[in-house]
N, C-alpha and C. Protein backbone atom coordinates (compact mmCIF):
# COMPACT_ATOMS: atom_id res chain seq x y z
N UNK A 1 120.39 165.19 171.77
CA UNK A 1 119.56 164.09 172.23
C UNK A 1 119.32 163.14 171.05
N UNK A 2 119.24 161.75 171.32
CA UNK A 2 119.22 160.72 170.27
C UNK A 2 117.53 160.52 169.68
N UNK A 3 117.56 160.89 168.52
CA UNK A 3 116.22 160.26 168.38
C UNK A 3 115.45 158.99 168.51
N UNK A 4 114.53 159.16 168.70
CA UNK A 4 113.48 158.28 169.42
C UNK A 4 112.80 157.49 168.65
N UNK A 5 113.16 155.96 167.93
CA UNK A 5 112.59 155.03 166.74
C UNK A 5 111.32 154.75 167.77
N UNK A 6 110.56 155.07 166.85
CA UNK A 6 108.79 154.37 167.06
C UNK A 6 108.89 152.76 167.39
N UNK A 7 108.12 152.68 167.67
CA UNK A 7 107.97 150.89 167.99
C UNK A 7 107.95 150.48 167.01
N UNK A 8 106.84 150.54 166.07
CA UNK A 8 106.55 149.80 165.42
C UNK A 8 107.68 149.56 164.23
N UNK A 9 108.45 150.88 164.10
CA UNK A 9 109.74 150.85 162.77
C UNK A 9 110.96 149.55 163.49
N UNK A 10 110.85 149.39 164.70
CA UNK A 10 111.74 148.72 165.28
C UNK A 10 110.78 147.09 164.88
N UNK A 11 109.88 146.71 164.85
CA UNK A 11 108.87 145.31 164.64
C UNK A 11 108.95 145.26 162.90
N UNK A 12 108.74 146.37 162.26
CA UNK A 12 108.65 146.16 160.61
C UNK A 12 110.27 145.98 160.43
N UNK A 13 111.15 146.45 160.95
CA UNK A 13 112.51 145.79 160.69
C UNK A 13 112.85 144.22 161.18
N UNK A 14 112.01 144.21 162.15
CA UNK A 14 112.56 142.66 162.82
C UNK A 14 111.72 141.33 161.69
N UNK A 15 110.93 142.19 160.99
CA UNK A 15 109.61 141.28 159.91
C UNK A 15 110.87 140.96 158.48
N UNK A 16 111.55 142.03 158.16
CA UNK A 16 111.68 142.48 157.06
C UNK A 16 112.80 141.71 157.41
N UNK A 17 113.33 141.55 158.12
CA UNK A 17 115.53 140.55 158.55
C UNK A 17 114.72 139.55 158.22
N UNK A 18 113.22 138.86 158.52
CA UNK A 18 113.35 137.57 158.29
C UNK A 18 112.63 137.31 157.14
N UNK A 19 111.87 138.25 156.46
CA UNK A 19 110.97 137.96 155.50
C UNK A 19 111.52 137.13 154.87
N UNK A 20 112.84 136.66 154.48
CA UNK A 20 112.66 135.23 153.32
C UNK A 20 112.26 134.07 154.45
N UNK A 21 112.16 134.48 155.53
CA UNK A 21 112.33 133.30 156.27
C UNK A 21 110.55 132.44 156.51
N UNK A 22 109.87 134.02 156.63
CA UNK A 22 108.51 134.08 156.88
C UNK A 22 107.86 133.56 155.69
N UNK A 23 108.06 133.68 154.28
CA UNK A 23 107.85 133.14 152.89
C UNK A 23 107.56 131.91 152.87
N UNK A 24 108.64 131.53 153.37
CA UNK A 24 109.35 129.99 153.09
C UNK A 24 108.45 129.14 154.15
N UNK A 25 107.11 128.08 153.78
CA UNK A 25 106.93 127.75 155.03
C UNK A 25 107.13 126.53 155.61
N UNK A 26 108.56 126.23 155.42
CA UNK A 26 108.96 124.81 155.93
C UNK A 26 110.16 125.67 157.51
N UNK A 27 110.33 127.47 157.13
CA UNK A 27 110.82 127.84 157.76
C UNK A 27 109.90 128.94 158.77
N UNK A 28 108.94 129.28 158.36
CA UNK A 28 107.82 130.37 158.82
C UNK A 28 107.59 130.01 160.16
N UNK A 29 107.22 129.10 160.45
CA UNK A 29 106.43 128.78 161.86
C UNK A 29 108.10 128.86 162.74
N UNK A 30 109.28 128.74 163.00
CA UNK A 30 110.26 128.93 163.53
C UNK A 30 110.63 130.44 163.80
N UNK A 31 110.17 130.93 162.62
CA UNK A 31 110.54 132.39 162.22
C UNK A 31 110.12 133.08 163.04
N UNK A 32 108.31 133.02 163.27
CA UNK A 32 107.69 133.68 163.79
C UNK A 32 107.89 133.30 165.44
N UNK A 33 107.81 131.85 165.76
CA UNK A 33 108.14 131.90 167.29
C UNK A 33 109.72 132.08 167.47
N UNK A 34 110.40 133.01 166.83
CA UNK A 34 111.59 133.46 167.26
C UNK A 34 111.70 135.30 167.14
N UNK A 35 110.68 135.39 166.20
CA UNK A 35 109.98 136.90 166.13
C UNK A 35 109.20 137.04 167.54
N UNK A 36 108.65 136.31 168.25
CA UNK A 36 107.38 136.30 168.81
C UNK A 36 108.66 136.81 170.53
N UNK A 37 109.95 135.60 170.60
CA UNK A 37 110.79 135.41 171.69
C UNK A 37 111.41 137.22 171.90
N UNK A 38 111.76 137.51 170.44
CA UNK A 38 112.37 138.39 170.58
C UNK A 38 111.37 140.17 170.79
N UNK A 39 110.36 139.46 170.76
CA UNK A 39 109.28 141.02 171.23
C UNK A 39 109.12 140.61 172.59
N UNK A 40 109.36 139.42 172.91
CA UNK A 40 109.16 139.49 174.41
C UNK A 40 110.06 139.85 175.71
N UNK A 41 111.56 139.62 174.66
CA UNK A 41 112.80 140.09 175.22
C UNK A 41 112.55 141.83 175.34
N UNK A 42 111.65 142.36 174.70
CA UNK A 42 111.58 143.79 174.87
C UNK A 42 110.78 144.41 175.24
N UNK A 43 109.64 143.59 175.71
CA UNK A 43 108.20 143.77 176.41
C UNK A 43 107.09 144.70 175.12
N UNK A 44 107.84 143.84 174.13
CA UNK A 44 106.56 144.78 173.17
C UNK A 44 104.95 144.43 173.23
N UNK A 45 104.57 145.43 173.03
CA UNK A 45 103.29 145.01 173.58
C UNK A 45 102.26 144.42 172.15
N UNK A 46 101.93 142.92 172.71
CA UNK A 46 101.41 142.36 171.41
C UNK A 46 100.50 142.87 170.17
N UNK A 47 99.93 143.88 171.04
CA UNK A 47 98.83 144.42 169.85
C UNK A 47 99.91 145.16 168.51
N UNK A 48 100.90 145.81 169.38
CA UNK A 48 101.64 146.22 168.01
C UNK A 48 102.14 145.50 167.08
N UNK A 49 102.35 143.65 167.32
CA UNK A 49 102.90 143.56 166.26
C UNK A 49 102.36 142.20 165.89
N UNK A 50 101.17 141.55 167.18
CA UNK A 50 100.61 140.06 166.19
C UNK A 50 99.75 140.61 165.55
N UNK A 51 98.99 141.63 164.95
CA UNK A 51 98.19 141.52 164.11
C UNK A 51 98.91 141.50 163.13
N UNK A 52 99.63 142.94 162.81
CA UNK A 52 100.44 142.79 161.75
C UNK A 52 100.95 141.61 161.02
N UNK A 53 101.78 140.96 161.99
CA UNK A 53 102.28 139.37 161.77
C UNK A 53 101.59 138.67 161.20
N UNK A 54 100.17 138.33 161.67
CA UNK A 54 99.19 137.95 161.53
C UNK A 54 98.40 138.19 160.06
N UNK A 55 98.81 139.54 160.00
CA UNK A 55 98.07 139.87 158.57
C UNK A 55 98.78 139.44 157.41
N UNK A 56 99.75 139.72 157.75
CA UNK A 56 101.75 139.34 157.11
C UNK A 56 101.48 137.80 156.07
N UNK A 57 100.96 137.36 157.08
CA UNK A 57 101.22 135.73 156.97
C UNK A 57 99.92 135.05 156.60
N UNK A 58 98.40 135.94 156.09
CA UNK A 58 97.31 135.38 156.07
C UNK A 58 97.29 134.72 154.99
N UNK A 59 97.96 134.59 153.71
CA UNK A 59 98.10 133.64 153.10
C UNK A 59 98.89 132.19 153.18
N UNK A 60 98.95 131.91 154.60
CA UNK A 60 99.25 130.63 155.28
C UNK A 60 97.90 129.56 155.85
N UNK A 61 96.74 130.69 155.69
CA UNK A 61 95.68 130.40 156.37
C UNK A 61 94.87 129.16 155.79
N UNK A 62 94.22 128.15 155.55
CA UNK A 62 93.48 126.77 155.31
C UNK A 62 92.79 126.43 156.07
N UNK A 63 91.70 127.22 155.95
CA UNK A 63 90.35 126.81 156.58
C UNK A 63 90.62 126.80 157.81
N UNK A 64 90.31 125.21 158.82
CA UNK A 64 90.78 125.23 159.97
C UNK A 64 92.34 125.60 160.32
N UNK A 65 93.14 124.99 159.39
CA UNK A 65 93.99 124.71 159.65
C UNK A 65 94.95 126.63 159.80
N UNK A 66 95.74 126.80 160.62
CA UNK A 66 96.12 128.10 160.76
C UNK A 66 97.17 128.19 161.00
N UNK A 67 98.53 127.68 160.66
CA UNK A 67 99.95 127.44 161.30
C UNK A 67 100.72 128.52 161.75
N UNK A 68 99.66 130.10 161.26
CA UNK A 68 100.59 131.55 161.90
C UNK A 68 100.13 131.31 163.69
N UNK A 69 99.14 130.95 163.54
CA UNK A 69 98.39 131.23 164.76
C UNK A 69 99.02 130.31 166.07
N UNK A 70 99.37 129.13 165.46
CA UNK A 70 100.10 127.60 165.73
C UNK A 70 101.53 128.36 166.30
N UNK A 71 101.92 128.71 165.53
CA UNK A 71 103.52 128.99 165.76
C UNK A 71 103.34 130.17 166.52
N UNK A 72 102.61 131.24 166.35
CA UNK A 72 102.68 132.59 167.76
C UNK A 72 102.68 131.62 168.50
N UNK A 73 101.42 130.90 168.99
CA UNK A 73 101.13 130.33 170.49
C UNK A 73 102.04 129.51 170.68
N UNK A 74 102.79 128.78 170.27
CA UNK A 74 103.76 127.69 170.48
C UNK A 74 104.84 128.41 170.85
N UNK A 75 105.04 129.87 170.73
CA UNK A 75 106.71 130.55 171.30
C UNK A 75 106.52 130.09 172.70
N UNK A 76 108.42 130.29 173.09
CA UNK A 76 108.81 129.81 174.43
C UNK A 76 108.87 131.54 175.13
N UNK A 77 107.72 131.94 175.48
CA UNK A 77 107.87 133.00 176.08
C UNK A 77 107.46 133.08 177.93
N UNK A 78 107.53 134.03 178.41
CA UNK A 78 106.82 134.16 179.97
C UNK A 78 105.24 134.06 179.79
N UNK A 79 105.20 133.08 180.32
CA UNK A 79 103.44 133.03 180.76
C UNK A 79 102.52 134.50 180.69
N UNK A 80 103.42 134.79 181.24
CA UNK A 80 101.84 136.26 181.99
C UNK A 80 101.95 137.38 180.00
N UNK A 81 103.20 137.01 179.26
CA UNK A 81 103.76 137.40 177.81
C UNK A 81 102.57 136.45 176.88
N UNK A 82 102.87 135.60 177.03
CA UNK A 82 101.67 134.62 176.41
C UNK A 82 100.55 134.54 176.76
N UNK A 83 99.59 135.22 177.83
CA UNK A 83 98.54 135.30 177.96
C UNK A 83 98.37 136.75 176.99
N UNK A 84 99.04 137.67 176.96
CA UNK A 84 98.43 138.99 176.23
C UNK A 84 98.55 138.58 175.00
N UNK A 85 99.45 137.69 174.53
CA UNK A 85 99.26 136.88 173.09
C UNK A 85 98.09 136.81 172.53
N UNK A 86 97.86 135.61 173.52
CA UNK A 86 96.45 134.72 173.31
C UNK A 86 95.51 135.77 173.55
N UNK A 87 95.12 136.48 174.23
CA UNK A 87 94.40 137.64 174.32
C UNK A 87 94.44 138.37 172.77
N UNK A 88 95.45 138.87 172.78
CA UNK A 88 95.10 139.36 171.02
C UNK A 88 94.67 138.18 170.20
N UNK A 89 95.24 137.15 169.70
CA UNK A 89 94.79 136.36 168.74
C UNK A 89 93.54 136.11 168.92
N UNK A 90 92.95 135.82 170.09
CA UNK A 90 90.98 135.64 170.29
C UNK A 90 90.88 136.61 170.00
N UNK A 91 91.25 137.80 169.93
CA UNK A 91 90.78 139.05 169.51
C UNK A 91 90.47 139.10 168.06
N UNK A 92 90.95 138.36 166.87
CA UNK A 92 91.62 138.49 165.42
C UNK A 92 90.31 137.89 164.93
């Protein structure tokens, strides 16, 4: 029988393919709503991986201004996918 990768080792790999990408923030906000497309292609469930993301990226943060938060909500995902989003991030 094939072993069974945890969720979350499958989300810290999908962080880690883009981390120069997530760094960089003329490229970050793309990064993440293409991180964000591809947890939705797999029905991951947001709590496992926007906080993380979220925490990932808190040195993006400027007062009001919040461009991790900008770019989750801005992915092109399924509605009823983007409400459990937004549900976690009011959560944060």
């Amino acid at each position: 029988m094939a072993d069974v990768i945890p969720f979350n080792t499958t989300i810290d790999a999908k962080i880690d393919q883009k981390a120069h990408l997530l760094t960089d923030p003329t490229t970050m906000p793309e990064a993440v709503r293409t991180l964000a497309v591809e947890c939705s292609r797999i029905r991951a469930d947001p709590m496992d991986w926007v906080p993380m993301l979220y925490g990932y990226l808190s040195h993006y943060r400027q007062g009001q201004k919040d461009p991790v938060r900008e770019a989750i909500a801005s992915a092109q995902v399924p509605a009823d996918y983007q409400a459990e989003i937004d549900d976690v991030l009011n959560s944060l």
